[in-house]
Structures are given as C-alpha cells and as structure tokens.
PDB file of N, CA and C in Angstrom:
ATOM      1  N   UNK A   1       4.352  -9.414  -6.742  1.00  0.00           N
ATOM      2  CA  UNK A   1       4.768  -8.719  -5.534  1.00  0.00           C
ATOM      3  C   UNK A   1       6.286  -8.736  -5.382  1.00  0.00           C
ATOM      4  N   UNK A   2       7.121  -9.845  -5.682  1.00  0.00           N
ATOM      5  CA  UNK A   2       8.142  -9.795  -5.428  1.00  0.00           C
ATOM      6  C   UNK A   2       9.048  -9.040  -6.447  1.00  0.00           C
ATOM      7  N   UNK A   3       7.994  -8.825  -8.102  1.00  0.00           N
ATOM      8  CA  UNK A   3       8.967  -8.117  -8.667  1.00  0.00           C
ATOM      9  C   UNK A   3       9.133  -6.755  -8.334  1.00  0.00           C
ATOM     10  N   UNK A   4       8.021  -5.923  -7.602  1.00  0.00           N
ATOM     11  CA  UNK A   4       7.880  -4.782  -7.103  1.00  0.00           C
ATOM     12  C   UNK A   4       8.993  -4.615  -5.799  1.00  0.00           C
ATOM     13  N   UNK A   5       9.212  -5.532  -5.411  1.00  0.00           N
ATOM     14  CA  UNK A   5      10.349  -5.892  -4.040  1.00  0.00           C
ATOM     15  C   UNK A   5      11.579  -5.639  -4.891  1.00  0.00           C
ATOM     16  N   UNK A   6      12.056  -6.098  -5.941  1.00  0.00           N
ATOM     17  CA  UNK A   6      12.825  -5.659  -6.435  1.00  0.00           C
ATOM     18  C   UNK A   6      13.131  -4.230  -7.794  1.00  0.00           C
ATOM     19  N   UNK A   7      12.205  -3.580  -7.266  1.00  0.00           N
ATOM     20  CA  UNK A   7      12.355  -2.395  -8.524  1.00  0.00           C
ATOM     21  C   UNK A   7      13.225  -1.388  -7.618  1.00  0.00           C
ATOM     22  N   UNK A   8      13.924  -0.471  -9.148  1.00  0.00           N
ATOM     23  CA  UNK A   8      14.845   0.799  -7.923  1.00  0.00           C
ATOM     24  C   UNK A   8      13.840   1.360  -7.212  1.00  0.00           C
ATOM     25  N   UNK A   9      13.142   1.698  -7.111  1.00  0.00           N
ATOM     26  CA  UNK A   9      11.878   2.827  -6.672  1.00  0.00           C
ATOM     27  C   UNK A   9      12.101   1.955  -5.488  1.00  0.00           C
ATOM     28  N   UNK A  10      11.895   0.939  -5.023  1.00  0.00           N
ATOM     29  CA  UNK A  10      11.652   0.079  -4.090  1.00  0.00           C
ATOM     30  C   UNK A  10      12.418   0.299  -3.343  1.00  0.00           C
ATOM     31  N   UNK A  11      13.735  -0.220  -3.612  1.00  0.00           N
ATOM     32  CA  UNK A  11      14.894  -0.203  -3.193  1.00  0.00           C
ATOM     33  C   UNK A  11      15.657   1.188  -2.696  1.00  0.00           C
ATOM     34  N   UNK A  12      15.306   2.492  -3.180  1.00  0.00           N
ATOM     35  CA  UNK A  12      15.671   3.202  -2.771  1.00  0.00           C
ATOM     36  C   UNK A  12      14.561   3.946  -1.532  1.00  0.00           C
ATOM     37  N   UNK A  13      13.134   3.720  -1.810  1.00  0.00           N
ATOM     38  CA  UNK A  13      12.816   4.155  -0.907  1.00  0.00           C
ATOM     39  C   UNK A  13      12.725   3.118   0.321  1.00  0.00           C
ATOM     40  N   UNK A  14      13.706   2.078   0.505  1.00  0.00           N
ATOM     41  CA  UNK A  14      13.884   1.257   1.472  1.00  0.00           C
ATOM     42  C   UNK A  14      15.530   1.831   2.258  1.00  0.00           C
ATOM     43  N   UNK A  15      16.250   2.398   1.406  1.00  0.00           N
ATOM     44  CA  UNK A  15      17.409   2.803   1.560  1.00  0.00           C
ATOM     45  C   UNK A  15      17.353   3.989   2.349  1.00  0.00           C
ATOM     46  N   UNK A  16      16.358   5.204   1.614  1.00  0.00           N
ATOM     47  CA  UNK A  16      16.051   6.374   2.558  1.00  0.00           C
ATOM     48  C   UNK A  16      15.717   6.079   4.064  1.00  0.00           C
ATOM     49  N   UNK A  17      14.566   5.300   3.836  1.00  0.00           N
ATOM     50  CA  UNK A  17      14.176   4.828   5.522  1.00  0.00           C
ATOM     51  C   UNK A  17      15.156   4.239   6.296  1.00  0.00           C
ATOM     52  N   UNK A  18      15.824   3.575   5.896  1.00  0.00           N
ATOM     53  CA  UNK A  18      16.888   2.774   6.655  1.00  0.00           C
ATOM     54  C   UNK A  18      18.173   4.009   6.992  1.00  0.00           C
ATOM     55  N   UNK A  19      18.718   5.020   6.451  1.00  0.00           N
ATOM     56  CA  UNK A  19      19.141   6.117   6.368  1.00  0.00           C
ATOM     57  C   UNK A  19      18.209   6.931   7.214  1.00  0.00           C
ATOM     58  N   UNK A  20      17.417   6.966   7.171  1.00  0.00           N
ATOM     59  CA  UNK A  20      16.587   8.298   8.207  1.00  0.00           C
ATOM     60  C   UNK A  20      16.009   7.654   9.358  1.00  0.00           C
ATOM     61  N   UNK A  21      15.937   6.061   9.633  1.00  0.00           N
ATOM     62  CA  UNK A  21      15.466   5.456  11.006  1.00  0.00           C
ATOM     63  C   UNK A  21      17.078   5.510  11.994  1.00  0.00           C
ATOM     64  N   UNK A  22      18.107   5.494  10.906  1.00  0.00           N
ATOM     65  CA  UNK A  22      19.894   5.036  11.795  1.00  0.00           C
ATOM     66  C   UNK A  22      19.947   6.509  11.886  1.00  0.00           C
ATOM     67  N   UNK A  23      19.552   8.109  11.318  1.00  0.00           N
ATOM     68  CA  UNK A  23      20.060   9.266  12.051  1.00  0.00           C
ATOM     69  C   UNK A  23      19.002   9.517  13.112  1.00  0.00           C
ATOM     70  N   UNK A  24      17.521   9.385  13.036  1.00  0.00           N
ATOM     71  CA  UNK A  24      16.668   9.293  14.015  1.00  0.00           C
ATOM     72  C   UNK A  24      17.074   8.933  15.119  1.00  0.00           C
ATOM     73  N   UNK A  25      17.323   7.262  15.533  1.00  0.00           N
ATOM     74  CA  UNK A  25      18.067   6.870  16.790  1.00  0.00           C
ATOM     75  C   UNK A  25      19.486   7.119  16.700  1.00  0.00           C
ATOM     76  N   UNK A  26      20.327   7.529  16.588  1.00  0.00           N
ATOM     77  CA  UNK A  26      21.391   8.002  16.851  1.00  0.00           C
ATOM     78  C   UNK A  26      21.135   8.959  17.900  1.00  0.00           C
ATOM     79  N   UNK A  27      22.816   9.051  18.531  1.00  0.00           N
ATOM     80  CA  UNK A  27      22.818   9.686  19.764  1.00  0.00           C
ATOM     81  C   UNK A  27      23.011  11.321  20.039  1.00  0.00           C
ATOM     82  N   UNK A  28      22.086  11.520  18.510  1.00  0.00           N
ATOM     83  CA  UNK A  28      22.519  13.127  18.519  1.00  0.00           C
ATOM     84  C   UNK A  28      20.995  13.788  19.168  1.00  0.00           C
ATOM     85  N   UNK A  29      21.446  14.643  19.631  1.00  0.00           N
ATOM     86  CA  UNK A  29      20.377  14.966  19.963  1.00  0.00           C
ATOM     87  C   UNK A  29      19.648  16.465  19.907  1.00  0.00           C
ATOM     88  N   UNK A  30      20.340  17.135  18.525  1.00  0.00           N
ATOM     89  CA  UNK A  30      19.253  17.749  17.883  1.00  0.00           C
ATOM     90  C   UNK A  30      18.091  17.460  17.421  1.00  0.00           C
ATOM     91  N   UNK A  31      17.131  18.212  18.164  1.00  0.00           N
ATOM     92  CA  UNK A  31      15.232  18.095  17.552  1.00  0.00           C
ATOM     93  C   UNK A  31      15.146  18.285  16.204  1.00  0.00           C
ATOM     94  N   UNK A  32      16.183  19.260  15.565  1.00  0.00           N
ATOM     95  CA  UNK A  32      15.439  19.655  13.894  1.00  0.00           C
ATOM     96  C   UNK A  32      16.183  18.597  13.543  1.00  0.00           C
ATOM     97  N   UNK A  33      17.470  18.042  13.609  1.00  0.00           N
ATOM     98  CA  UNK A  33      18.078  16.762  12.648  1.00  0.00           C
ATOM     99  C   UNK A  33      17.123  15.470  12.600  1.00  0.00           C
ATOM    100  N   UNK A  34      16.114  15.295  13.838  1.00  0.00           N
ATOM    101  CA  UNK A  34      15.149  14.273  14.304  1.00  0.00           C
ATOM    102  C   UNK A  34      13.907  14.308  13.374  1.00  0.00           C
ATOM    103  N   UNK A  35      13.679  15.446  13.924  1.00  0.00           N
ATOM    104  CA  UNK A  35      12.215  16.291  12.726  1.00  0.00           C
ATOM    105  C   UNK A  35      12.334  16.081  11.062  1.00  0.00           C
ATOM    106  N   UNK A  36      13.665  16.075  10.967  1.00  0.00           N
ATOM    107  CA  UNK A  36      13.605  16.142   9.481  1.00  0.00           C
ATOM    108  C   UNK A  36      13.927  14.735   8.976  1.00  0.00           C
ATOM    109  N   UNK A  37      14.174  13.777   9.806  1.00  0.00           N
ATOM    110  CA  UNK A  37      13.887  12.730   9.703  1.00  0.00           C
ATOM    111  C   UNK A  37      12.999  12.281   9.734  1.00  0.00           C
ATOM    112  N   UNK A  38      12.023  12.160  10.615  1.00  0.00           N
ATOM    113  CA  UNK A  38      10.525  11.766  10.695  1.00  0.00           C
ATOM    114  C   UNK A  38      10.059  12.040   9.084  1.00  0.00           C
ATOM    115  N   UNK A  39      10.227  13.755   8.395  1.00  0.00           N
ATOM    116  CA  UNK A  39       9.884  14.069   7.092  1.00  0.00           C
ATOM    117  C   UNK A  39      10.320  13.341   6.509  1.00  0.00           C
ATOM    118  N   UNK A  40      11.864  13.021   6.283  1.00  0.00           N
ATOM    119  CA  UNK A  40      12.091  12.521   5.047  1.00  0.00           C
ATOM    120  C   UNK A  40      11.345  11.043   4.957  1.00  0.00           C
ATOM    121  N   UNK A  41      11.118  10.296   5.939  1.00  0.00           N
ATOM    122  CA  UNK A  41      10.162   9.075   6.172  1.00  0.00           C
ATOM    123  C   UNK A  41       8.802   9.287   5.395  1.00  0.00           C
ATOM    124  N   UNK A  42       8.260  10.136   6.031  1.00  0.00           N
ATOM    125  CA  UNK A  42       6.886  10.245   5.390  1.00  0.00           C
ATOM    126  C   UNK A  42       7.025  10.778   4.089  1.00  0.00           C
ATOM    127  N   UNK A  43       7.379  11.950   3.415  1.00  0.00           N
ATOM    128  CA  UNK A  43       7.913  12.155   2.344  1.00  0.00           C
ATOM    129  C   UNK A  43       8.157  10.705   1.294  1.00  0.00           C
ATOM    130  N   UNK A  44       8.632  10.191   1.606  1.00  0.00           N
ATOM    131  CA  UNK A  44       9.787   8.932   0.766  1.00  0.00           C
ATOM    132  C   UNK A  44       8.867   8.011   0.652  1.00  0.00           C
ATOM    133  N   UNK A  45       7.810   8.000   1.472  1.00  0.00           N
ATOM    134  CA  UNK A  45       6.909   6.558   1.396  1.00  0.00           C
ATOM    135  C   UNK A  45       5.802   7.290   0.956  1.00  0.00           C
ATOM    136  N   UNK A  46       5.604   8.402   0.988  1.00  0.00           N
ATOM    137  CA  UNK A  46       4.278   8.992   0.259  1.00  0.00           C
ATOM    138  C   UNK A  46       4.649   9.139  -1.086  1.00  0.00           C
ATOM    139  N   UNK A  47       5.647   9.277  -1.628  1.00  0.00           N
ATOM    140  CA  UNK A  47       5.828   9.551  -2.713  1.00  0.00           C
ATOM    141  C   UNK A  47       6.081   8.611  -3.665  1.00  0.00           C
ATOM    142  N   UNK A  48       6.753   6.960  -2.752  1.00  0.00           N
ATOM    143  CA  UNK A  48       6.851   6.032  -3.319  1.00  0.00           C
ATOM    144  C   UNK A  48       5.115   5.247  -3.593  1.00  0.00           C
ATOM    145  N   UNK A  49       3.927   5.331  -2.712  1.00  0.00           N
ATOM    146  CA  UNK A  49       2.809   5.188  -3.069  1.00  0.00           C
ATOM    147  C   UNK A  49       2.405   5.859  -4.300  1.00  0.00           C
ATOM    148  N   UNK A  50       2.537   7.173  -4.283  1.00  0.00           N
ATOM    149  CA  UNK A  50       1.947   8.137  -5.161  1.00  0.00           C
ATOM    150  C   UNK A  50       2.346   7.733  -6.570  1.00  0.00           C
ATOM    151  N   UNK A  51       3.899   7.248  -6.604  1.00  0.00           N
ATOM    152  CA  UNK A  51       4.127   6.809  -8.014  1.00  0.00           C
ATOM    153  C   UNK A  51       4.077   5.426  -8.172  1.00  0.00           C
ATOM    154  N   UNK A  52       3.983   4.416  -7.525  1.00  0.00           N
ATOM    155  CA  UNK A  52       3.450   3.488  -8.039  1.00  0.00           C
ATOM    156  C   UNK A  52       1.859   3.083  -8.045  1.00  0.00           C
ATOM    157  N   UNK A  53       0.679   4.173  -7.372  1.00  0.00           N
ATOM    158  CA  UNK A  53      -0.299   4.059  -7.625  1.00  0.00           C
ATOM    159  C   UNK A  53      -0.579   4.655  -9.223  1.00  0.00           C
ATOM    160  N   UNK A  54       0.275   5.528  -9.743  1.00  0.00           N
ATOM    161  CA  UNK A  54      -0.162   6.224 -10.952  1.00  0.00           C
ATOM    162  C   UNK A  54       0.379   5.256 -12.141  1.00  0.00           C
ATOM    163  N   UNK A  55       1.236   4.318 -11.370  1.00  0.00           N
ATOM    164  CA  UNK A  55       1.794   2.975 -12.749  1.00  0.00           C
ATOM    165  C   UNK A  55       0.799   2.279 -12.884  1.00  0.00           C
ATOM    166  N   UNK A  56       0.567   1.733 -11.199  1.00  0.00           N
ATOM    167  CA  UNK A  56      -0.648   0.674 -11.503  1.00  0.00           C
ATOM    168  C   UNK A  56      -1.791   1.235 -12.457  1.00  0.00           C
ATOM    169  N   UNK A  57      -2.138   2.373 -12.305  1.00  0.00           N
ATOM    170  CA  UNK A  57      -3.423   3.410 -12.985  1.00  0.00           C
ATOM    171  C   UNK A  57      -3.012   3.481 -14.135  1.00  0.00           C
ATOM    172  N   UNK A  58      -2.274   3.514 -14.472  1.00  0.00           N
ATOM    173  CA  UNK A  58      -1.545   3.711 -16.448  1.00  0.00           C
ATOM    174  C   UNK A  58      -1.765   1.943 -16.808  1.00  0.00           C
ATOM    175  N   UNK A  59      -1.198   1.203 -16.184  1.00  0.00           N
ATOM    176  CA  UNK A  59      -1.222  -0.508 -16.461  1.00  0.00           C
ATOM    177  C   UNK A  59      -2.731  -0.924 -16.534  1.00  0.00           C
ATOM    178  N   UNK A  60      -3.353  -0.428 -15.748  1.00  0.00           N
ATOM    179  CA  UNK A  60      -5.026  -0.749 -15.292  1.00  0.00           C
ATOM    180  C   UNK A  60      -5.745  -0.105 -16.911  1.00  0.00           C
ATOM    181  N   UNK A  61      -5.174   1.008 -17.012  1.00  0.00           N
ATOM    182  CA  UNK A  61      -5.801   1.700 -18.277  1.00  0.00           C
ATOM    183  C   UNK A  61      -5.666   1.056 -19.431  1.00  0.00           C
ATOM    184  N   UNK A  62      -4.128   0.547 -19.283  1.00  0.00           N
ATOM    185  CA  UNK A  62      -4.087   0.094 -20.542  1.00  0.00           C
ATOM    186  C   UNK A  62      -4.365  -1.682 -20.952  1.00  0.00           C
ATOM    187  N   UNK A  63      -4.406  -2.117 -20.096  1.00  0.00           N
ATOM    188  CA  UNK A  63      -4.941  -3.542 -20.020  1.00  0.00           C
ATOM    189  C   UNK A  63      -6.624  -3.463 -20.400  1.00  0.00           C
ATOM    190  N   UNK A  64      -7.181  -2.076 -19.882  1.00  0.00           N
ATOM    191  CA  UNK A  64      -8.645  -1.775 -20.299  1.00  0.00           C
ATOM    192  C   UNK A  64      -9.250  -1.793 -21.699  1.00  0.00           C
ATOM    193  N   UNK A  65      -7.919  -0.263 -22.509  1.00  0.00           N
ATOM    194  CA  UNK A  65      -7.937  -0.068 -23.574  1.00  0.00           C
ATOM    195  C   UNK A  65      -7.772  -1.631 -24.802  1.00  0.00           C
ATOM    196  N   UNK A  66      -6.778  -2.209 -24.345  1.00  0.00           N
ATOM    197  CA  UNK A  66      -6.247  -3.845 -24.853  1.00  0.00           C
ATOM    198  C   UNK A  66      -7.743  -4.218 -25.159  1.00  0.00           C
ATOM    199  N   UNK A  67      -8.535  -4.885 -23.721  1.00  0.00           N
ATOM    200  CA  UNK A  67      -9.871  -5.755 -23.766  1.00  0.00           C
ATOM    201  C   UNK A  67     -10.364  -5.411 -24.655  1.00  0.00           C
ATOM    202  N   UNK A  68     -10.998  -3.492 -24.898  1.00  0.00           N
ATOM    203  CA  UNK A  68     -11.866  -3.050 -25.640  1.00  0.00           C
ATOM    204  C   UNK A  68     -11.792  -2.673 -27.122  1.00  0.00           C
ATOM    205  N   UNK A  69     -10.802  -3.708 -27.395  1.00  0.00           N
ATOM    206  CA  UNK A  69     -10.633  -3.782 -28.977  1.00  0.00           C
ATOM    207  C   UNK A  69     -10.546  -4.653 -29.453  1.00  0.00           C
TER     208      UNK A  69
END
C-alpha cells in the first residue's frame, strides 16, 4: 500500500485534487471555473482507478499464468 502511496500516478492524481479543491474554494466566483473543477476531480480519480485497476488485472494475470506452469 505504501508503495502505491508513492507511485507518480499517485502523486499526481493527488496534486490535481489539491489544485482543483484550492480553485474550487477560492473566492472567485464563476460557476463554470467551479464546475470544471468538480470535473477535473472526478475525471482524475476515475481515471486514476481505471488504470491502476487494469495493472492490478495484468499483475493478477500474470502471477496466474506463473502458477500454471
């Protein structure tokens, strides 16, 4: 777990959020600059699931393939 705490993937999609939660509360108060924050949030963390579920799924495969020989 902690080496996953430290991968770039990690780290940057910790960077986006932290970047799109500080223009979110900021004192601006355009709706679309807000809105597209909320996106880039969900965006950034869906996408950071999406690719480390397809590592774990390649690692899972191949630890499979390993056993069955």
């Amino acid at each position: 777990m902690i080496e996953k705490m430290k991968s770039r993937k990690f780290l940057i999609t910790l960077l986006t959020n932290i970047i799109a939660i500080a223009t979110l509360f900021s004192n601006n108060n355009n709706e679309i600059i807000k809105l597209i924050a909320l996106s880039v949030i969900a965006v950034a963390n869906i996408a950071y699931e999406f690719v480390e579920g397809m590592i774990d799924a390649k690692e899972i495969e191949v630890k499979k393939n390993i056993d069955e020989k």
